[in-house]
Protein backbone atom coordinates (compact mmCIF):
# COMPACT_ATOMS: atom_id res chain seq x y z
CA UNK A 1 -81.55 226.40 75.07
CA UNK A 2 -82.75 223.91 72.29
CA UNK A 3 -84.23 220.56 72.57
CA UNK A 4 -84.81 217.93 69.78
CA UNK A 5 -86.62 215.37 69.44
CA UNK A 6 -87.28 213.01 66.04
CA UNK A 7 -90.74 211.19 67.00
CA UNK A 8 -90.87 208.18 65.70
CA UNK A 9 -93.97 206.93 66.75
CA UNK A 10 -97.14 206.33 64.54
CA UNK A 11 -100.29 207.34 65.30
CA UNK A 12 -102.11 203.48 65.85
CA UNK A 13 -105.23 203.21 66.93
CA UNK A 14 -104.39 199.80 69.65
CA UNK A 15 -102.82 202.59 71.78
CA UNK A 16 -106.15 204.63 72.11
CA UNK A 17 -109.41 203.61 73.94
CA UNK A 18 -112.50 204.01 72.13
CA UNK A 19 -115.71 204.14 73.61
CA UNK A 20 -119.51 203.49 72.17
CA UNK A 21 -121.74 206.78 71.92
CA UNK A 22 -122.82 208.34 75.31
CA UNK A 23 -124.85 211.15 76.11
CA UNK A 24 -123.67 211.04 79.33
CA UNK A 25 -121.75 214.86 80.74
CA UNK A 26 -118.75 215.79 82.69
CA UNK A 27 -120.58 217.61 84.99
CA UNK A 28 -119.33 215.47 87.49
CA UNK A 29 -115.53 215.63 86.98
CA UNK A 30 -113.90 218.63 88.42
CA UNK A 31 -111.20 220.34 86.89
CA UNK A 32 -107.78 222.31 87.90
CA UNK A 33 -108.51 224.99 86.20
CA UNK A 34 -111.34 227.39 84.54
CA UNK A 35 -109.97 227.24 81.34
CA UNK A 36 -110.01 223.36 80.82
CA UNK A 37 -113.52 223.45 82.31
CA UNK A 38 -114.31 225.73 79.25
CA UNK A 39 -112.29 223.49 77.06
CA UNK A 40 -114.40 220.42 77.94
CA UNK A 41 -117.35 222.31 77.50
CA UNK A 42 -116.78 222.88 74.03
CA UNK A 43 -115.49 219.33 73.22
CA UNK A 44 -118.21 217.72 71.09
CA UNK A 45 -116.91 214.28 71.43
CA UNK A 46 -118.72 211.10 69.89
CA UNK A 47 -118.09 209.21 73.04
CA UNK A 48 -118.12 209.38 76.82
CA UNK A 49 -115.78 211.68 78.84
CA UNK A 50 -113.34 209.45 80.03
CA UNK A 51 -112.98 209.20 83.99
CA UNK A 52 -108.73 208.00 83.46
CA UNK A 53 -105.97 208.75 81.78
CA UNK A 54 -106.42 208.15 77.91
CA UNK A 55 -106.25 209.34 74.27
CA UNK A 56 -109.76 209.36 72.64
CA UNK A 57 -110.27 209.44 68.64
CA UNK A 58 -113.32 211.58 67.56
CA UNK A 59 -113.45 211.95 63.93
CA UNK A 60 -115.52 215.11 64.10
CA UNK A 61 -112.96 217.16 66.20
CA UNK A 62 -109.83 215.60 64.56
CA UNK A 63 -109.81 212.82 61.70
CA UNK A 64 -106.21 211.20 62.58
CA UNK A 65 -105.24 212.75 65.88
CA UNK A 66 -106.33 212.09 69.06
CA UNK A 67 -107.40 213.59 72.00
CA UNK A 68 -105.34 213.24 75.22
CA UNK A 69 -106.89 213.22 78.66
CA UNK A 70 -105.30 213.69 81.69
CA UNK A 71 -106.10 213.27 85.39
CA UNK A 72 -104.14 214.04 88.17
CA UNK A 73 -103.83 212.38 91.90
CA UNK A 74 -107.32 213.48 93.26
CA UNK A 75 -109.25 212.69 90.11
CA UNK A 76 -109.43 215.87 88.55
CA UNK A 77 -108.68 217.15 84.76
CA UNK A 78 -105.26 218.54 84.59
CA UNK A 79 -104.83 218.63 80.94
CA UNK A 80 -106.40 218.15 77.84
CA UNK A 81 -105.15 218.54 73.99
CA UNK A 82 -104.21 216.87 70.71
CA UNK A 83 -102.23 214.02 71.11
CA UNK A 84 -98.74 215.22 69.58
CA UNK A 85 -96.46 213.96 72.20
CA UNK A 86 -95.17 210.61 74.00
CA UNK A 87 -95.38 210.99 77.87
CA UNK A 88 -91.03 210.15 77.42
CA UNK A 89 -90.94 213.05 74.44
CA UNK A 90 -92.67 215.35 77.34
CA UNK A 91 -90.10 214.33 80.24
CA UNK A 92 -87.36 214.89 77.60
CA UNK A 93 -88.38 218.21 76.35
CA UNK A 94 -90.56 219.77 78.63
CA UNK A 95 -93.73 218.59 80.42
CA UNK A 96 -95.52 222.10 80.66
CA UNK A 97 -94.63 223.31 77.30
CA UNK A 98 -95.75 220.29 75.39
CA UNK A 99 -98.87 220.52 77.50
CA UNK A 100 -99.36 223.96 76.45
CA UNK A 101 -98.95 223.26 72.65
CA UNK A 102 -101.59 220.69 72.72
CA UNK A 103 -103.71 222.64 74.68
CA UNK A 104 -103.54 225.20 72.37
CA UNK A 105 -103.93 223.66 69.15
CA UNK A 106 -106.98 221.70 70.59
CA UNK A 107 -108.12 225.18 71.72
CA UNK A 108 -107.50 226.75 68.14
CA UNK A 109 -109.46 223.70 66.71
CA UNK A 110 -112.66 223.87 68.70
CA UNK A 111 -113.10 227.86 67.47
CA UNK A 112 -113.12 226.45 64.04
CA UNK A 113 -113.13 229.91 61.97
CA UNK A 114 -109.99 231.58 60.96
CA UNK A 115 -110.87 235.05 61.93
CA UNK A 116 -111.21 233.87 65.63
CA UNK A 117 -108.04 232.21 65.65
CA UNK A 118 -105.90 234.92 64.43
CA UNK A 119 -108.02 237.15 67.12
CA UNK A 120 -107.03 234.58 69.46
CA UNK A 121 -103.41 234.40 68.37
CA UNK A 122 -103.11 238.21 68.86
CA UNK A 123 -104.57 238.21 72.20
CA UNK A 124 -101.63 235.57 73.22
CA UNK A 125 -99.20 237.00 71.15
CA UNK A 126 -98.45 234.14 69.44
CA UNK A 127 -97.20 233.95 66.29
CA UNK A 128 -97.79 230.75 63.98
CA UNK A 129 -96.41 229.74 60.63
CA UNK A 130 -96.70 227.38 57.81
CA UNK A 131 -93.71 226.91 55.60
CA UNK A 132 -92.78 230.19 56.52
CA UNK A 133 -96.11 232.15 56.04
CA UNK A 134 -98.13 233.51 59.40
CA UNK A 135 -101.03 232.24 59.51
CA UNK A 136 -103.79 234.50 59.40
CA UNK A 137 -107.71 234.55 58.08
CA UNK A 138 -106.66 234.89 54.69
CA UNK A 139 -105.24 231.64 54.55
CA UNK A 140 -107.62 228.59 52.90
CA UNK A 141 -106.38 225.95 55.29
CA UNK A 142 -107.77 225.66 58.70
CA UNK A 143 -105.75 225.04 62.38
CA UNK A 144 -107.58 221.09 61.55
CA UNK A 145 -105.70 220.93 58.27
CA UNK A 146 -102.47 221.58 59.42
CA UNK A 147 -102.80 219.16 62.12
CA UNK A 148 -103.89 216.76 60.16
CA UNK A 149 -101.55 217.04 57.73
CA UNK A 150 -98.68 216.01 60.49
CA UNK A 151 -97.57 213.13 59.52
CA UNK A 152 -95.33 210.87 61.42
CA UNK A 153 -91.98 210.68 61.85
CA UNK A 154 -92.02 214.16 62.83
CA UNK A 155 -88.84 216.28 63.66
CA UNK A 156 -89.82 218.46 66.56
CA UNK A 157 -87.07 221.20 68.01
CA UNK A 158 -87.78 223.24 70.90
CA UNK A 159 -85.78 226.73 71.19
CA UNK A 160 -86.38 228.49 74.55
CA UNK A 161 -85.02 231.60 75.09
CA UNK A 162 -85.15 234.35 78.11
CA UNK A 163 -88.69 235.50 76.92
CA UNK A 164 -89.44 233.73 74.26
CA UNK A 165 -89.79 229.68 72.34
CA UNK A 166 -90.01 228.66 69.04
CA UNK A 167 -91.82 224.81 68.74
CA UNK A 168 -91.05 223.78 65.35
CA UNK A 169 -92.76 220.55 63.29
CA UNK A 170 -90.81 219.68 60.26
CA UNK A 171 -92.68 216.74 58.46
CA UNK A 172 -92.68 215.59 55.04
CA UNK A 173 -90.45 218.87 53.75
CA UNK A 174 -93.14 221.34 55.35
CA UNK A 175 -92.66 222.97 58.23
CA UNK A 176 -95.00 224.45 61.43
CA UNK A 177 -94.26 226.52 63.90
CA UNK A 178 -95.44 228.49 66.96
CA UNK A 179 -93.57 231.36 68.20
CA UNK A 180 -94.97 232.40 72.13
CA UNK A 181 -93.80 234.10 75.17
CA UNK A 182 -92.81 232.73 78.39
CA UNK A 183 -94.49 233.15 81.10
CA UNK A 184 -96.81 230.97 83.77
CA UNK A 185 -100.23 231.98 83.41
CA UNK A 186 -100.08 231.10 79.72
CA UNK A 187 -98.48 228.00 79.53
CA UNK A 188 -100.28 226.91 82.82
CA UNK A 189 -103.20 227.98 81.62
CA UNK A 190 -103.96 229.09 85.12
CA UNK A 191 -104.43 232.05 87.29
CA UNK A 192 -102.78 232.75 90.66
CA UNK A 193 -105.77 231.17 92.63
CA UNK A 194 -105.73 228.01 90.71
CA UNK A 195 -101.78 227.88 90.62
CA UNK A 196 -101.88 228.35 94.46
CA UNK A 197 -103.93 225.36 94.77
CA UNK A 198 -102.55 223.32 92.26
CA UNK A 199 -99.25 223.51 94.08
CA UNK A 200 -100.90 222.93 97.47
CA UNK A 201 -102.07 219.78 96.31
CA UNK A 202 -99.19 218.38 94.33
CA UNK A 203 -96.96 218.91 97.67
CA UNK A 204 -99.43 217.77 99.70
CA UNK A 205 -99.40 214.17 97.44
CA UNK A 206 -95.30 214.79 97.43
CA UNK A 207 -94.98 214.48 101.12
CA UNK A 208 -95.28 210.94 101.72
CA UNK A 209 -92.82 210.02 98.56
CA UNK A 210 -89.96 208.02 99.55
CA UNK A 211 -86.90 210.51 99.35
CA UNK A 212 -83.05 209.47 99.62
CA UNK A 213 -80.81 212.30 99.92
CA UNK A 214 -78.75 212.05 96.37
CA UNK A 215 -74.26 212.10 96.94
CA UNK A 216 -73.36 215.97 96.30
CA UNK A 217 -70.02 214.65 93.76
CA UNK A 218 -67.67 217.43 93.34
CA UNK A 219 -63.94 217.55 92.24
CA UNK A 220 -61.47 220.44 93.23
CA UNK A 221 -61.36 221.52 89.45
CA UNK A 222 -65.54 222.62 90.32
CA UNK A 223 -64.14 224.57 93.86
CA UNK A 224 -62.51 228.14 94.38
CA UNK A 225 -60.57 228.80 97.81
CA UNK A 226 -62.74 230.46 99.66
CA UNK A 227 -60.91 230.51 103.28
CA UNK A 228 -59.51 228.57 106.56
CA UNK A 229 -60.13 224.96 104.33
CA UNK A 230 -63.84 225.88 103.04
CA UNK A 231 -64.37 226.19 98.96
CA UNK A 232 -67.16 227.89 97.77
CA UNK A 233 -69.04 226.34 94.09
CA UNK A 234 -70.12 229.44 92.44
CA UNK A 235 -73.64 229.52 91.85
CA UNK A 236 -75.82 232.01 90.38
CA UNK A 237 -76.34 235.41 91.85
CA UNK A 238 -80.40 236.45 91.19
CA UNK A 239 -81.26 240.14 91.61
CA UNK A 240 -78.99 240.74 94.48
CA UNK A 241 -75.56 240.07 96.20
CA UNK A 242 -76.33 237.76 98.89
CA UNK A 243 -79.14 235.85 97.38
CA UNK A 244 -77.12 232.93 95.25
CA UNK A 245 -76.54 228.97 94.70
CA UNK A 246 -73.19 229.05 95.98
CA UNK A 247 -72.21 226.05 97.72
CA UNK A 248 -69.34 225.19 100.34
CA UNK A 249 -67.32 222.47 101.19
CA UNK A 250 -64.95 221.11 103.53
CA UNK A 251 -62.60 218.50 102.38
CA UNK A 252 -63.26 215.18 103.98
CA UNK A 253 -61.03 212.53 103.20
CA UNK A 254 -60.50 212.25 99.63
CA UNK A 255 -63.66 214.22 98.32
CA UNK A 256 -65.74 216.93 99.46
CA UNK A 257 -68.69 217.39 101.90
CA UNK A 258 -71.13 220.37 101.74
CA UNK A 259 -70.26 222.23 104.28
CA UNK A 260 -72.43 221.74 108.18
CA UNK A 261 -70.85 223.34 110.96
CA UNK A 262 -71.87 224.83 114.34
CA UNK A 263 -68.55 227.22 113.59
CA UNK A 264 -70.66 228.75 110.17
CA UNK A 265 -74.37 228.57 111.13
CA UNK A 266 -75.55 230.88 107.92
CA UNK A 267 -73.43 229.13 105.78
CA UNK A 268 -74.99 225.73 107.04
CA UNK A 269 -78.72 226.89 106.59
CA UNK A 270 -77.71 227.80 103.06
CA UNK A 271 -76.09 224.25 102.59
CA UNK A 272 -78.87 222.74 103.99
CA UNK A 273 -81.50 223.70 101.73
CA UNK A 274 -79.26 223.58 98.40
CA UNK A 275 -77.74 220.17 98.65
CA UNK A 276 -79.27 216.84 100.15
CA UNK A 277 -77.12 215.57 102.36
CA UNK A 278 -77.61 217.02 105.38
CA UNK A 279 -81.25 217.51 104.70
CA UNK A 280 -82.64 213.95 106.11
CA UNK A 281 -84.59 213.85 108.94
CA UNK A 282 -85.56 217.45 108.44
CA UNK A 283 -89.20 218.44 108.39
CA UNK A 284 -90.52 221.44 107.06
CA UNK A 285 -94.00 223.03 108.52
CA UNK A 286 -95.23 225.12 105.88
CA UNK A 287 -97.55 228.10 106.29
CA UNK A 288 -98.48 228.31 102.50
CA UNK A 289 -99.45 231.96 102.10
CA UNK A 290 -101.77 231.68 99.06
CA UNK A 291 -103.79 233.74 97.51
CA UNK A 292 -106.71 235.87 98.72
CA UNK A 293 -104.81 235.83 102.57
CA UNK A 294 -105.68 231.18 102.89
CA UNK A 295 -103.33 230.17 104.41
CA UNK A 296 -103.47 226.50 104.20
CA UNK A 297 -100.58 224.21 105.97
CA UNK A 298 -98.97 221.42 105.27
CA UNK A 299 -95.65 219.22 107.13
CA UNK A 300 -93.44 217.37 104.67
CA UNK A 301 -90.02 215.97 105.05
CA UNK A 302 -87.40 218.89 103.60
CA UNK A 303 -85.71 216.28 101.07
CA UNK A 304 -89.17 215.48 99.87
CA UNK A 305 -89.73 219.44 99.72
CA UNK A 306 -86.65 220.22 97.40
CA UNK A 307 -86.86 217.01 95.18
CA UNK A 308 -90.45 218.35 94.32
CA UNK A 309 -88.49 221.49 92.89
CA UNK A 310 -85.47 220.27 91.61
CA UNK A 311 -85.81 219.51 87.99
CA UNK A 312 -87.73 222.75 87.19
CA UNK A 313 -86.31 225.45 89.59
CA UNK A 314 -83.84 226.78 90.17
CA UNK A 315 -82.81 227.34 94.72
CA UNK A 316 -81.48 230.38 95.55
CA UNK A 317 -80.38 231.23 99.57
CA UNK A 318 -79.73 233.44 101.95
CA UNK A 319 -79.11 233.30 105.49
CA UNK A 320 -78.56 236.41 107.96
CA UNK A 321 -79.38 237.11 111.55
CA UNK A 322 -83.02 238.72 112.63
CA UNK A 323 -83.50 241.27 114.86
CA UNK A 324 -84.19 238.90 117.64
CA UNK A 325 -80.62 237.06 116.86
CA UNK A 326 -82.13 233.95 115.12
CA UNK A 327 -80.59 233.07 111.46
CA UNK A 328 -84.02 233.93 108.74
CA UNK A 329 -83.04 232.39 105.46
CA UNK A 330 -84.45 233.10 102.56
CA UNK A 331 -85.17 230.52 99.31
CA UNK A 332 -85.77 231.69 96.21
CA UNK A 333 -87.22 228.81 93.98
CA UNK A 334 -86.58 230.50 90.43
CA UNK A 335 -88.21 228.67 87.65
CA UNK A 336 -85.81 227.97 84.56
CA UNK A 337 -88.36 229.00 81.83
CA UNK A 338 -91.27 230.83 83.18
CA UNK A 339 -90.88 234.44 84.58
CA UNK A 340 -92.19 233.76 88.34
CA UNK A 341 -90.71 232.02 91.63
CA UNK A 342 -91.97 230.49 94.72
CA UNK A 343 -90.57 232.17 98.08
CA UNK A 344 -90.03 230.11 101.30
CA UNK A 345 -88.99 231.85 104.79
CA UNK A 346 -87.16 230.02 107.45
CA UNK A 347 -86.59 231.30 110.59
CA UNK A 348 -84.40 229.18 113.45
CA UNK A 349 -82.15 229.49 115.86
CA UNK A 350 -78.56 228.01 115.80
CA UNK A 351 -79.24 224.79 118.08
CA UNK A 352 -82.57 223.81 116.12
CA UNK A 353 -80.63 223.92 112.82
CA UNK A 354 -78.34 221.37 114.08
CA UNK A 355 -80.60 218.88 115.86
CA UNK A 356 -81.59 215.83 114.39
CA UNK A 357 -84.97 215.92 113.86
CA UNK A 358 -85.63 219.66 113.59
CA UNK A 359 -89.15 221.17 112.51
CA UNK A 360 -88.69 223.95 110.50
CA UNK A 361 -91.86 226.34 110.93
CA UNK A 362 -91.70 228.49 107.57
CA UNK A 363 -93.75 230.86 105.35
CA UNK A 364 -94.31 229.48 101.85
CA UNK A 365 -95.09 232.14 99.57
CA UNK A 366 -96.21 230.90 95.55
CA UNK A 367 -96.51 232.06 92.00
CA UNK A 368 -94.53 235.54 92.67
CA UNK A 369 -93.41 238.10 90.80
CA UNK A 370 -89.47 238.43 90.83
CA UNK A 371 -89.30 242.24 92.66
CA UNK A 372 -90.97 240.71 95.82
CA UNK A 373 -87.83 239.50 97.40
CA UNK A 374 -86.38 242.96 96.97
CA UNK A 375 -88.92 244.18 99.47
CA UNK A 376 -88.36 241.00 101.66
CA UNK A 377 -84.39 241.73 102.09
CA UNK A 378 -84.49 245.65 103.22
């Protein structure tokens, strides 16, 4: 999967708040995770730590870049790096990786000797070139030059494949690049614990969001005959069989309903959780099974639940009958980039599924590896 993106906007100094010289600390602030604590600590800025959202010039980390700041719903740090990207250029490409790369060039910066950085590089396993030549201690130039050197417009491309991305700068015929792996704890910049909790938080803010469920528009050209007047929209099938995306529909009129029926109750739970239309009124009571055995909880409508989700994961179902006869489904949320998933398990019985305003009591488990639901489905 590549992304583009030609970024036409100068670096101008009206868009940046400056601030007079301040002695003041961040002690105060808190921060989503360790790492940008450590970050901040290392930031030698000219100015005050800013308490919003902002880009800050300061000459003696960066001569013509900034520094962006950002805070999230509670007030606390959730990112900080060189300025290289537009909030749009982010939502176009990708919000976490361009968060990453400025992370980590602002983190390359501050250790300010070459040796360092390739030790640093190494221990990430990230490769970095300039016109074609890794960078490594030998080189003359430091992280700072190349930065600085960016000048815009700047053609940026974004190559992501199962493992691996490639974030390429091409400016003024020269090229840089940054070749990394995939996976959450790096581009997060987080560890389990503070993934846990950053997710607790950003659902707990989600749950008041007003949510519309969003028309499920499908043509018979999209549908396989599946049988008795129900097609099936092959999804994806992830790890095993019976966990997949697959969709079904009943004809209804001239177009095509997702499939909610008292005659298929597995089928239904499926439906409900990966389409919308059938999802309002729906409330989800989640047990979030974090780490070191919390167990925090949290109630949130189920559209407000899966629109959280949808542009980064991937849903994944399936529905069977417990022990005790009630249908357990589980959802896989599969993130599209990042090797890891969230895990949510539903149990109900058959008349609950089709009430109105049903609670769904469920076990929310985050930041997973992949061979957990193997273990869940024997």
């Amino acid at each position: 999967m590549v992304y583009r993106v030609l970024i036409l906007i100068f670096f101008i100094f009206s868009f940046v708040n400056t601030f007079s010289f301040d002695s003041k600390k961040h002690e105060s602030l808190k921060f989503t995770t360790r790492n940008l604590e450590s970050i901040a600590g290392n930031l030698k800025l000219d100015c005050e730590f800013p308490r919003s959202d902002t880009i800050i010039v300061s000459p003696n980390i960066l001569k013509n870049k900034g520094i962006v700041f950002r805070f999230n719903k509670n007030g606390d740090v959730n990112h900080i790096g060189v300025s290289l990207f537009s909030e749009e250029t982010k939502q176009l490409m990708d919000i976490g990786i361009c968060n990453f790369l400025e992370r980590l060039l602002l983190q390359l910066v501050l250790i300010n000797d070459n040796d360092d950085v390739e030790r640093k590089l190494n221990e990430f396993k990230i490769l970095m070139y300039v016109n074609g030549k890794q960078f490594s201690k030998k080189t003359n130039y430091s992280i700072s030059d190349y930065i600085e050197s960016m000048d815009m417009p700047v053609n940026f491309s974004l190559k992501c494949e199962e493992k691996t991305a490639n974030a390429v700068w091409i400016y003024n015929s020269n090229t840089f690049n940054i070749c990394f792996p995939l996976y959450r704890e790096l581009i997060d910049g987080s560890d389990k614990k503070e993934s846990d909790e950053i997710l607790y938080n950003d659902l707990y803010n989600a749950r008041l969001e007003s949510i519309k469920p969003i028309d499920d528009e499908v043509s018979l050209e999209n549908l396989e005959e599946f049988k008795d007047g129900i097609y099936v929209r092959k999804g994806t099938v992830f790890l095993i069989p019976d966990l997949t995306s697959n969709v079904y529909y009943v004809e209804k009129g001239k177009s095509f309903e997702p499939l909610y029926s008292l005659e298929y109750p597995e089928i239904s739970m499926n439906n409900l959780f990966l389409t919308d239309i059938h999802g309002e009124g729906k409330i989800l009571a989640l047990t979030h099974r974090s780490y070191g055995y919390f167990t925090p909880e949290i109630t949130m409508p189920l559209l407000n639940f899966l629109n959280f989700f949808k542009d980064d994961f991937e849903t994944l179902c399936h529905t069977r009958y417990n022990k005790k006869g009630n249908l357990e489904t589980i959802i896989v949320l599969n993130h599209k980039k990042l090797n890891y998933i969230h895990l949510l398990r539903v149990v109900s019985d058959k008349e609950s599924l089709f009430s109105s305003n049903t609670v769904f009591k469920a076990d929310f488990y985050s930041n997973i590896p992949q061979h957990y639901i193997k273990t869940l489905l024997k």
